[in-house]
Protein backbone atom coordinates (compact mmCIF):
# COMPACT_ATOMS: atom_id res chain seq x y z
CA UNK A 1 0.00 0.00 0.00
CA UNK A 2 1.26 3.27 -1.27
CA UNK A 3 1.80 5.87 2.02
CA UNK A 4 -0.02 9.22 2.03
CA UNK A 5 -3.68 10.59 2.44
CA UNK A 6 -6.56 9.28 0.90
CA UNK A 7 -10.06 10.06 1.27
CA UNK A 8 -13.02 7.74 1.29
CA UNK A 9 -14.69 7.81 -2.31
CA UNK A 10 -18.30 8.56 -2.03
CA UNK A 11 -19.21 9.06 -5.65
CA UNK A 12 -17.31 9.57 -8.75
CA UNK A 13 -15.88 12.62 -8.43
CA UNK A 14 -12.45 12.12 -8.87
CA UNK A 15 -11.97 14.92 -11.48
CA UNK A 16 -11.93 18.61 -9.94
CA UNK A 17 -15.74 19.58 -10.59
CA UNK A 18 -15.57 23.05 -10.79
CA UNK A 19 -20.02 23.05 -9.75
CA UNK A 20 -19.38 20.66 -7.21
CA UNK A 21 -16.22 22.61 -5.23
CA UNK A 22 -18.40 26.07 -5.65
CA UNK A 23 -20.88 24.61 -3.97
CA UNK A 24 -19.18 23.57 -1.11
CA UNK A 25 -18.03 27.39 -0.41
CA UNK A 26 -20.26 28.18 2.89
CA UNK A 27 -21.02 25.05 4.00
CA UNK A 28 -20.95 23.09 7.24
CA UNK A 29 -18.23 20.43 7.37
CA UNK A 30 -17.16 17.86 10.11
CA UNK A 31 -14.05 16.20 9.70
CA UNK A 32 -12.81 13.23 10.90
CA UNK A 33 -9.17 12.21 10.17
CA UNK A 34 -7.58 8.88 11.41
CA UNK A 35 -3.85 8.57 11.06
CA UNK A 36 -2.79 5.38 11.24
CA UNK A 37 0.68 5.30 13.61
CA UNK A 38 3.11 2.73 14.09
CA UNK A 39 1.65 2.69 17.55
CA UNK A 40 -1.87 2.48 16.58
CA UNK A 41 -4.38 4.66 14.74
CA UNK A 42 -5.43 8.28 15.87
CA UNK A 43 -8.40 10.03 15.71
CA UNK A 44 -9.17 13.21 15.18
CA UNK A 45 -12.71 15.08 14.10
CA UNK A 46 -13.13 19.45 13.83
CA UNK A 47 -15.57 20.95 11.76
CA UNK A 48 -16.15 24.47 9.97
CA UNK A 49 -17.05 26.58 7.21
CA UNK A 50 -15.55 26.03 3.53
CA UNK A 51 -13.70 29.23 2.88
CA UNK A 52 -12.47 28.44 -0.32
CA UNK A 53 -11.85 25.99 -2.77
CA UNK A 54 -9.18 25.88 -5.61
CA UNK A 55 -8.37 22.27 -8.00
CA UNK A 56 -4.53 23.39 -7.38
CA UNK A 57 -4.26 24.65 -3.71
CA UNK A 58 -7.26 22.66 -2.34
CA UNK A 59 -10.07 23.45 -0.34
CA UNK A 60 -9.86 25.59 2.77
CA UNK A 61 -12.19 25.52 6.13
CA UNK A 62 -12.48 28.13 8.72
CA UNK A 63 -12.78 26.30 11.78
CA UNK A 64 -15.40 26.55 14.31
CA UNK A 65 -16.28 25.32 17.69
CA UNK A 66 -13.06 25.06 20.20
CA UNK A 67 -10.73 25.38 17.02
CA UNK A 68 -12.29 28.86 15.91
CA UNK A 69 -10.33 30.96 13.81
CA UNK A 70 -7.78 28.26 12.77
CA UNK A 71 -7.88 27.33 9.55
CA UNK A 72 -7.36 23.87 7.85
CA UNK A 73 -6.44 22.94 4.11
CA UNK A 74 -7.61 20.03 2.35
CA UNK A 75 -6.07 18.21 -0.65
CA UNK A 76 -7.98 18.75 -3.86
CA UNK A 77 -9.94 16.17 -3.55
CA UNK A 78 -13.74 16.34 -3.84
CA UNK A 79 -14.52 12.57 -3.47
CA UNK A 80 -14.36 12.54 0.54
CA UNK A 81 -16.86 15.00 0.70
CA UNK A 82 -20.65 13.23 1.13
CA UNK A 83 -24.18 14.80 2.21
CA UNK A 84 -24.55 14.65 6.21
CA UNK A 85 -27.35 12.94 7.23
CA UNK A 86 -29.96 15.60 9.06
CA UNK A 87 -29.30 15.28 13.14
CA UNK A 88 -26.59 16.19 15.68
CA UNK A 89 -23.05 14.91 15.77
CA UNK A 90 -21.11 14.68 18.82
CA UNK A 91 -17.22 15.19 18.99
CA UNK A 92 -15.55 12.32 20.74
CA UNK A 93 -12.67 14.17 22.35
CA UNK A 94 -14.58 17.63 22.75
CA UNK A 95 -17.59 16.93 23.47
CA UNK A 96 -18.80 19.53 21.17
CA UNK A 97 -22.44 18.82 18.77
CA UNK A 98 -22.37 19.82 15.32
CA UNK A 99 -26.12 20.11 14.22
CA UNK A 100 -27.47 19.15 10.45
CA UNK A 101 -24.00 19.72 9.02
CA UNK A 102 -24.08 19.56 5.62
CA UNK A 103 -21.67 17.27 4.59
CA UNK A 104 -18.52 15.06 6.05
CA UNK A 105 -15.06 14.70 5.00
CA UNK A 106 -13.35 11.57 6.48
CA UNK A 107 -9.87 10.93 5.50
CA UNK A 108 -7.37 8.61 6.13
CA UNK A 109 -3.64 9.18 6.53
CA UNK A 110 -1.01 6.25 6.26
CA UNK A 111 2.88 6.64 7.02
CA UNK A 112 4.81 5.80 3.42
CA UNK A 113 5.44 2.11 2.58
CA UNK A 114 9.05 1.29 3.87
């Protein structure tokens, strides 16, 4: 297995769709990232507002919550992006509730292939 990021594939978007990334700008994401360690896999979930989005530079949130006014950058890559079911999400290390985001971005991270 090659090492990097990868995001989990909801749909067939793995071309930059330029309708698709304008779309996202002022919407509700919660992310949850697991990087898997040599000592185990770590989890960690944030959510906030899509700032911007560009096919080169990626796509950029504006955190909310108890990371507000940090911001995080995302690869490219539309395809880990999928509609959030309605309801409230709870943050397992915060605590915090995200209501009726509108969509999640889950990504997984492995360490390079020795």
């Amino acid at each position: 297995m090659d090492g990097g990021a990868r995001g989990r594939v909801s749909d067939d978007r793995s071309e930059w769709d330029p309708a698709f990334a304008d779309g996202l700008i002022g919407a509700v994401v919660l992310v949850g990232i697991t990087r898997h360690l040599p000592s185990g896999p770590e989890a960690e979930q944030f959510y906030g507002t899509v700032e911007t989005v560009d096919p080169t530079k990626g796509i950029t949130l504006e955190l909310m919550g108890s990371r507000a006014g940090d911001r995080f950058r995302f690869p490219p890559d539309l395809s880990v992006f999928s509609e959030a079911d309605p309801g409230s999400y709870r943050l397992r290390a915060s605590g915090e509730t995200v209501d009726d985001p509108d969509y999640l971005a889950v990504w997984e991270i492995f360490p390079p292939a020795d």
